[in-house]
Protein backbone atom coordinates (compact mmCIF):
# COMPACT_ATOMS: atom_id res chain seq x y z
CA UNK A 1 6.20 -3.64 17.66
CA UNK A 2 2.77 -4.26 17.19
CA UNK A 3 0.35 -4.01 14.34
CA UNK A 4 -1.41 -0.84 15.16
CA UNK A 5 -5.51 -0.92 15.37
CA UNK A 6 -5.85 1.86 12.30
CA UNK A 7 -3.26 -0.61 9.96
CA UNK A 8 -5.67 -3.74 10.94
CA UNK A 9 -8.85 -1.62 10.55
CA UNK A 10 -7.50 -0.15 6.94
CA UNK A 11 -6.79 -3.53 5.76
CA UNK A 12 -9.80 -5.14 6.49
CA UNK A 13 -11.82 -1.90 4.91
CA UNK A 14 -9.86 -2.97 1.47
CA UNK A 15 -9.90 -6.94 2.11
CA UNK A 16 -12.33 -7.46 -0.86
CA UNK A 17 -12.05 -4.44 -3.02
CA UNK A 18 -9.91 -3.92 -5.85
CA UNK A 19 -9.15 -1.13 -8.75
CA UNK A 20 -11.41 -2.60 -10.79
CA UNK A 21 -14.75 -4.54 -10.26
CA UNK A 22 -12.88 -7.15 -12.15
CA UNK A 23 -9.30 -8.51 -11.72
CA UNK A 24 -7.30 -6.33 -12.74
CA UNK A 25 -4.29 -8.54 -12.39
CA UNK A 26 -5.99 -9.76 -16.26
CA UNK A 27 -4.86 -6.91 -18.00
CA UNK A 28 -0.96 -7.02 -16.67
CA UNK A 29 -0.72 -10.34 -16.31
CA UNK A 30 -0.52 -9.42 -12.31
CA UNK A 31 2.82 -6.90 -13.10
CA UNK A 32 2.46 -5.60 -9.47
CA UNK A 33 2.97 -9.17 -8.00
CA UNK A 34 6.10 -10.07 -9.90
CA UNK A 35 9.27 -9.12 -8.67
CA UNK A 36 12.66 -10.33 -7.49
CA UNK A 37 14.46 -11.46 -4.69
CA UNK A 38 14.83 -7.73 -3.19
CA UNK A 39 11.93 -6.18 -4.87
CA UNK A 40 8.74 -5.97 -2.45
CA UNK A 41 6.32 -3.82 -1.06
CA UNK A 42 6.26 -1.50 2.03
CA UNK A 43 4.97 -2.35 4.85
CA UNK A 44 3.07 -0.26 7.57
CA UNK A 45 4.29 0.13 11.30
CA UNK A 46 3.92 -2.66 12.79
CA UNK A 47 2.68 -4.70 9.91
CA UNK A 48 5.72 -6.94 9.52
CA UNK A 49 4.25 -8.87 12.60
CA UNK A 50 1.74 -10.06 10.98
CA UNK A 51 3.90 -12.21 8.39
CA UNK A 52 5.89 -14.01 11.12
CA UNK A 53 4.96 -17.44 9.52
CA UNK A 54 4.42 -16.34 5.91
CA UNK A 55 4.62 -19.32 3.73
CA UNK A 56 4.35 -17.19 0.26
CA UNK A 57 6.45 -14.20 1.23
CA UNK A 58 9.34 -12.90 3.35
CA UNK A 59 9.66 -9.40 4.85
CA UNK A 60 13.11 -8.16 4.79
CA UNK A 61 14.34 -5.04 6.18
CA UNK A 62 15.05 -1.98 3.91
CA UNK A 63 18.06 0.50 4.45
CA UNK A 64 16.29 3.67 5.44
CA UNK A 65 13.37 4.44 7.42
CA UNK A 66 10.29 6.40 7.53
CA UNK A 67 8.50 8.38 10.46
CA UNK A 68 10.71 6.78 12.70
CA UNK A 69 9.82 3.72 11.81
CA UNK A 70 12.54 1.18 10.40
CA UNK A 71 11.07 0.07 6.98
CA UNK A 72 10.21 -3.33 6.30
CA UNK A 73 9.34 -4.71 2.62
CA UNK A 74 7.12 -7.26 1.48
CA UNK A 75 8.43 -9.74 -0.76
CA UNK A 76 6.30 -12.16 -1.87
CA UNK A 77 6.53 -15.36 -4.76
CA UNK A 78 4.03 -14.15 -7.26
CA UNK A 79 0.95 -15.76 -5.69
CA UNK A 80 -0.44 -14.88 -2.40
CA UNK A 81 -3.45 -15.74 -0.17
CA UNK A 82 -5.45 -12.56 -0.63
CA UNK A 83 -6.75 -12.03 1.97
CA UNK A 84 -3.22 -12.14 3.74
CA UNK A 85 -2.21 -9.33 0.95
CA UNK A 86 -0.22 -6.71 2.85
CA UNK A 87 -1.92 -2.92 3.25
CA UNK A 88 0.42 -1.50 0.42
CA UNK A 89 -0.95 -4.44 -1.96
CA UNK A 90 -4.30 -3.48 -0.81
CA UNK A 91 -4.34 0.17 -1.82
CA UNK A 92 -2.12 0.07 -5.17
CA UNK A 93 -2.27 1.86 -7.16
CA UNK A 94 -3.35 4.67 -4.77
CA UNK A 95 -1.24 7.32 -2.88
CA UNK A 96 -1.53 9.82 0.01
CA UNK A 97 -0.75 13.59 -1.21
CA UNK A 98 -0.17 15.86 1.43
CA UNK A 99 -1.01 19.46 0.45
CA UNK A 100 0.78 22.80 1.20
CA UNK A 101 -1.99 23.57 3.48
CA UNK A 102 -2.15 20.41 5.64
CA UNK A 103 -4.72 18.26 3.81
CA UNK A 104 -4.70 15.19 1.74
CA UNK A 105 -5.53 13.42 -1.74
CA UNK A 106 -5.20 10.43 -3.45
CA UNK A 107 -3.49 10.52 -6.43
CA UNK A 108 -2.13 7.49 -8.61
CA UNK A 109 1.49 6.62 -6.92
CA UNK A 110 3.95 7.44 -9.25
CA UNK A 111 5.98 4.19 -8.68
CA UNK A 112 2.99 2.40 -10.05
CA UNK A 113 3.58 3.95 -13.42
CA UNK A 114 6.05 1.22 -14.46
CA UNK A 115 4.02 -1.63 -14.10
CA UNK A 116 0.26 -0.92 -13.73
CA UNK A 117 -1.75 0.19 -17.17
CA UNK A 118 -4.53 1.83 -14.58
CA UNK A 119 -2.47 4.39 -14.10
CA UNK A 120 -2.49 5.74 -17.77
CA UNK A 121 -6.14 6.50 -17.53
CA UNK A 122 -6.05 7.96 -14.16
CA UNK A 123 -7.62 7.91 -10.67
CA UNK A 124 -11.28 8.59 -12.23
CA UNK A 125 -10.68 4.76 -14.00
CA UNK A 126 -11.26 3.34 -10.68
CA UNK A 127 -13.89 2.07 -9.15
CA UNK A 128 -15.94 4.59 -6.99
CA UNK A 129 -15.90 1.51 -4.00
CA UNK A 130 -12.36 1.37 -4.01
CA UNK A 131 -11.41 4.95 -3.96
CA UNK A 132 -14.14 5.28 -1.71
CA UNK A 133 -12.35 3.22 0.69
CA UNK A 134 -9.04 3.41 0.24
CA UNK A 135 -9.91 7.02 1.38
CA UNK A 136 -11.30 5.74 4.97
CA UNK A 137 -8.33 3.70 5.05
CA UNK A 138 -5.82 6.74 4.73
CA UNK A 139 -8.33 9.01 7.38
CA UNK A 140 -8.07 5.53 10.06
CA UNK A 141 -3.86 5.54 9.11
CA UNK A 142 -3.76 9.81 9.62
CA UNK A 143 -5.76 9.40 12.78
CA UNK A 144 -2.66 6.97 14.66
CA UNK A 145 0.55 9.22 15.24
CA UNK A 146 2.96 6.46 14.17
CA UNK A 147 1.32 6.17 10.97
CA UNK A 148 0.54 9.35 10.08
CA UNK A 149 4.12 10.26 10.76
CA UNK A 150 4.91 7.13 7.97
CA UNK A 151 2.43 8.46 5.52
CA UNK A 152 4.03 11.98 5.53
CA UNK A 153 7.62 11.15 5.49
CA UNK A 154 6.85 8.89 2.58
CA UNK A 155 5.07 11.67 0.36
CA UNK A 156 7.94 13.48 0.93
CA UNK A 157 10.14 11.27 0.08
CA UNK A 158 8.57 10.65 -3.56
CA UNK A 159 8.36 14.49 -3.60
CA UNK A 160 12.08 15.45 -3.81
């Protein structure tokens, strides 16, 4: 499969933007990027190709899928090159909400709540630039089928 255009197009809208206008990574000692040997990141459809060659991570395939789409996660050393980071990375702690009615919000992803302190002072702690474009990233994602279809079987699965 390859990398859809909306997947490259939201990654490159977050390639220099964080949380914070600082490093966040200070305040947790990076928590998010330190895992273990099965413990990783999703990846978007079609992303994996992009990580054929990865010297600081693997991708490995998960046991369930979403939209479709056979899920493939991101597990990386600890360090990365950042602007290699994979979409996931890019918009964490952020998460698409689908409403009742059809429409969307961000909203702090619940999984984050384990690791990442941001998350304690909610989604207005962020900076305006990141939120502002993690949004465009989640309109480009909505507006391809494949990943749309991924977004929405996600929220539902951290809805049950």
């Amino acid at each position: 499969m390859h990398t859809p255009d909306a997947v490259l197009a939201a990654r490159e809208l977050l390639c220099n933007l964080t949380p914070l206008k600082t490093d966040c990574g200070r305040l947790c000692a990076g928590a998010c990027c330190q895992g273990d040997e099965e413990t990783g990141m999703l990846l978007f459809p079609g992303e994996d190709a992009l990580y054929s060659a990865c010297t600081f991570a693997r991708v490995i395939p998960a046991d369930f899928s979403l939209g479709g789409t056979k899920a493939q996660l991101f597990v990386c050393s600890g360090t990365c090159e950042r602007e290699n980071r994979p979409l996931a990375c890019r918009l964490f702690p952020l998460f698409l909400k689908f409403k009742e009615d059809g429409s969307t919000k961000l909203r702090m992803d619940v999984r984050a709540k384990a690791v990442c302190p941001l998350t304690d002072y909610g989604i207005r702690a962020l900076d305006s630039e990141f939120k502002q474009a993690a949004r465009k990233a989640y309109d480009l994602l909505l507006e391809d089928e494949t990943c749309a279809a991924y977004l929405r079987e996600l929220d539902e699965a951290f809805s049950l």
